[in-house]
N, C-alpha and C. Protein backbone atom coordinates (compact mmCIF):
# COMPACT_ATOMS: atom_id res chain seq x y z
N UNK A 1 112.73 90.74 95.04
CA UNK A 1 112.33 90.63 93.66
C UNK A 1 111.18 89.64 93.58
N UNK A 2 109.66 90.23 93.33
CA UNK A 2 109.14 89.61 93.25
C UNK A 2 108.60 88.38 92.06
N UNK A 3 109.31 89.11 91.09
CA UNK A 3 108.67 88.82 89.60
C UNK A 3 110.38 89.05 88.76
N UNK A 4 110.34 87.80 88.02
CA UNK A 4 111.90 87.64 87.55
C UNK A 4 111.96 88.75 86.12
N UNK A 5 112.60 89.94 86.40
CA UNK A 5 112.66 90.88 84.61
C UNK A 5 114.09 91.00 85.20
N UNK A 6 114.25 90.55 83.51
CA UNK A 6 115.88 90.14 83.27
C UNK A 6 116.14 91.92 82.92
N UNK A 7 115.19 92.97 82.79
CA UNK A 7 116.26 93.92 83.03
C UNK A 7 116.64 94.70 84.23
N UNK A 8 116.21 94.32 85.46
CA UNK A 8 115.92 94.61 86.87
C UNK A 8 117.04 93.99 87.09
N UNK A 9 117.09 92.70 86.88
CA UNK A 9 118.77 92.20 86.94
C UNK A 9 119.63 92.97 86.04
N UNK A 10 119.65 92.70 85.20
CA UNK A 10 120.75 93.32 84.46
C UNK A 10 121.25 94.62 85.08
N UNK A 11 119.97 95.68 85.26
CA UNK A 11 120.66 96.88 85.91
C UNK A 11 121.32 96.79 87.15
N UNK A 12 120.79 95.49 88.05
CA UNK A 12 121.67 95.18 89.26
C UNK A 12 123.35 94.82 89.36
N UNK A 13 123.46 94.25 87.77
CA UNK A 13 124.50 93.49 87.60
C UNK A 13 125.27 95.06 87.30
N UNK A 14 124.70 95.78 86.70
CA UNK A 14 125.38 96.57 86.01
C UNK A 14 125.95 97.94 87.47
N UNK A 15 125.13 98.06 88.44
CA UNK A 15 125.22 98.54 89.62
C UNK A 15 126.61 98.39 90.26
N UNK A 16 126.38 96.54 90.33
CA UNK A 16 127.62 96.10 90.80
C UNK A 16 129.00 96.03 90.27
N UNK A 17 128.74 96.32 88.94
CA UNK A 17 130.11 96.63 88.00
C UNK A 17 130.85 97.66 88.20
N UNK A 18 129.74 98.75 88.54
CA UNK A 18 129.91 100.49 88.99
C UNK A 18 130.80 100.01 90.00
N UNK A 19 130.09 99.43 90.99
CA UNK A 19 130.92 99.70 92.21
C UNK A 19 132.47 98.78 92.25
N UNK A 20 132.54 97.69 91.55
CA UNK A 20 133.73 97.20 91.38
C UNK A 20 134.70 98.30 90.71
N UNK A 21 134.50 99.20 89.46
CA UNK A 21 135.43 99.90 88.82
C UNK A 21 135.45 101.06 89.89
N UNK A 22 134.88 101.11 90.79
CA UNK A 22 135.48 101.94 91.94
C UNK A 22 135.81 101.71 92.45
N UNK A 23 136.29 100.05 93.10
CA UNK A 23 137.12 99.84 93.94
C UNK A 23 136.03 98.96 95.11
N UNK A 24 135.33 99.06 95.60
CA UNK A 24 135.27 98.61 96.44
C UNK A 24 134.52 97.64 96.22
N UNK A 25 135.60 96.69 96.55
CA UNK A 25 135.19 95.00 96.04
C UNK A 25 134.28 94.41 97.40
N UNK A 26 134.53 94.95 98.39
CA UNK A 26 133.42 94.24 99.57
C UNK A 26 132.35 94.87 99.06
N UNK A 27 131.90 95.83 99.18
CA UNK A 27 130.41 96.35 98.88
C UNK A 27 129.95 95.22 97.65
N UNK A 28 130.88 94.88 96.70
CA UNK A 28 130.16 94.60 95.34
C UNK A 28 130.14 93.11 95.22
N UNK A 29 130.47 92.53 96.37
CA UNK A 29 131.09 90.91 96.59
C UNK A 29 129.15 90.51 97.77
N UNK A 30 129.35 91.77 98.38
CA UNK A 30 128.06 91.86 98.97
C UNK A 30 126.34 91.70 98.40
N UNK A 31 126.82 92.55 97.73
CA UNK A 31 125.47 92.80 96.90
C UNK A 31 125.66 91.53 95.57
N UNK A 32 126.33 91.11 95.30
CA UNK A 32 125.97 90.22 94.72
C UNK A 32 125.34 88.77 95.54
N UNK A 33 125.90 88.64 96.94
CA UNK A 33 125.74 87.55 97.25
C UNK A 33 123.78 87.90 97.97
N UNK A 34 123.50 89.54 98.11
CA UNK A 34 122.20 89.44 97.97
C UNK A 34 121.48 89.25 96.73
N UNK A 35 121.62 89.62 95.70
CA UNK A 35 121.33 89.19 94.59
C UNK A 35 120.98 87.74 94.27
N UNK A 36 122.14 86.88 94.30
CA UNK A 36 122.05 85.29 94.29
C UNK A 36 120.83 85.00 95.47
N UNK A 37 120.81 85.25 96.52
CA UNK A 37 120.23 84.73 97.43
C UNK A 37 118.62 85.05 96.96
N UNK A 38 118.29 86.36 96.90
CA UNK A 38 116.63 86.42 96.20
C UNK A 38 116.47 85.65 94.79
N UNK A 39 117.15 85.59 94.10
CA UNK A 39 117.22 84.75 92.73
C UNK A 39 116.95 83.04 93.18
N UNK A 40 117.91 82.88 93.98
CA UNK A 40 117.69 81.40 94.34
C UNK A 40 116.29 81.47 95.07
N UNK A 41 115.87 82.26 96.06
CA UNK A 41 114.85 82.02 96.59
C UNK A 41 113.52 82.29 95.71
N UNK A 42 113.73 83.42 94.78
CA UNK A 42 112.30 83.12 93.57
C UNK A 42 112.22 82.12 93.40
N UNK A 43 113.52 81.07 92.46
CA UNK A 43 113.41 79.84 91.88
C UNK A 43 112.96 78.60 92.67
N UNK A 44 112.66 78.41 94.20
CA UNK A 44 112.66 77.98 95.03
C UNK A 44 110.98 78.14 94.44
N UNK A 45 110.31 79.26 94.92
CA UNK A 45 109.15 79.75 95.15
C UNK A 45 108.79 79.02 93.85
N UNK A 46 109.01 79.33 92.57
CA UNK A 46 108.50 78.94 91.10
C UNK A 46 108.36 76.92 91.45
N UNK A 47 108.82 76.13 91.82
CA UNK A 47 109.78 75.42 91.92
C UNK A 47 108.09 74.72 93.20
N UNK A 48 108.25 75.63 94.00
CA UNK A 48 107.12 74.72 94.91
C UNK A 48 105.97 75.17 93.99
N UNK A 49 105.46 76.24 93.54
CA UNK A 49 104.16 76.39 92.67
C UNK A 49 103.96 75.71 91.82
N UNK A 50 105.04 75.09 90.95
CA UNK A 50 104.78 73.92 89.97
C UNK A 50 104.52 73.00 90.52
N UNK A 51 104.90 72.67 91.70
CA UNK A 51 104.58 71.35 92.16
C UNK A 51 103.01 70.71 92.84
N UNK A 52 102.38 71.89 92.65
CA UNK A 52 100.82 71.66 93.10
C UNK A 52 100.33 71.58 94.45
N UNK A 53 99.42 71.45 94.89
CA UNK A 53 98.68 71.15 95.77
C UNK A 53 99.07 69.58 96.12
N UNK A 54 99.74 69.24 97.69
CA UNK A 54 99.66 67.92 97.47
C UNK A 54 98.68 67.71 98.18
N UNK A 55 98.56 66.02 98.21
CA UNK A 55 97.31 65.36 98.39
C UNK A 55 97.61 64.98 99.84
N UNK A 56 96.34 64.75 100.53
CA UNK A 56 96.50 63.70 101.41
C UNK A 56 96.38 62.37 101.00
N UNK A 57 97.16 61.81 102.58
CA UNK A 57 97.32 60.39 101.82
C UNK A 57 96.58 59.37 101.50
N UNK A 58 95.02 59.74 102.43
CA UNK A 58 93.90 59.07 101.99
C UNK A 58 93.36 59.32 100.49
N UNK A 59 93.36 60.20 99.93
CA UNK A 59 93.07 60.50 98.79
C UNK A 59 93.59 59.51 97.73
N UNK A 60 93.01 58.98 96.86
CA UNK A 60 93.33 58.14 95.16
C UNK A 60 93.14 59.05 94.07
């Protein structure tokens, strides 16, 4: 996920609901924990881009 649209999630979430009311809770225990993992890693990415260009240390 390159770009955070809350309905790209949502339909993911909603994916994984499918597959829970069918039963199979590993598949859907799975895919969520890929889910979390690109989510955390966007916010990561957002997270160093705010933080700028750093400086060297000679620089004032």
């Amino acid at each position: 996920m390159s770009d955070f649209d809350a309905r790209q999630v949502a339909q993911r979430i909603d994916t994984i609901l499918d597959i829970l009311v069918a039963g199979d809770t590993h598949s859907a225990i799975n895919n969520l924990e890929i889910l979390k993992a690109e989510l955390l890693a966007q916010a990561q990415d957002e997270q160093e881009n705010k933080s700028g260009p750093t400086k060297s240390p000679w620089e004032i």
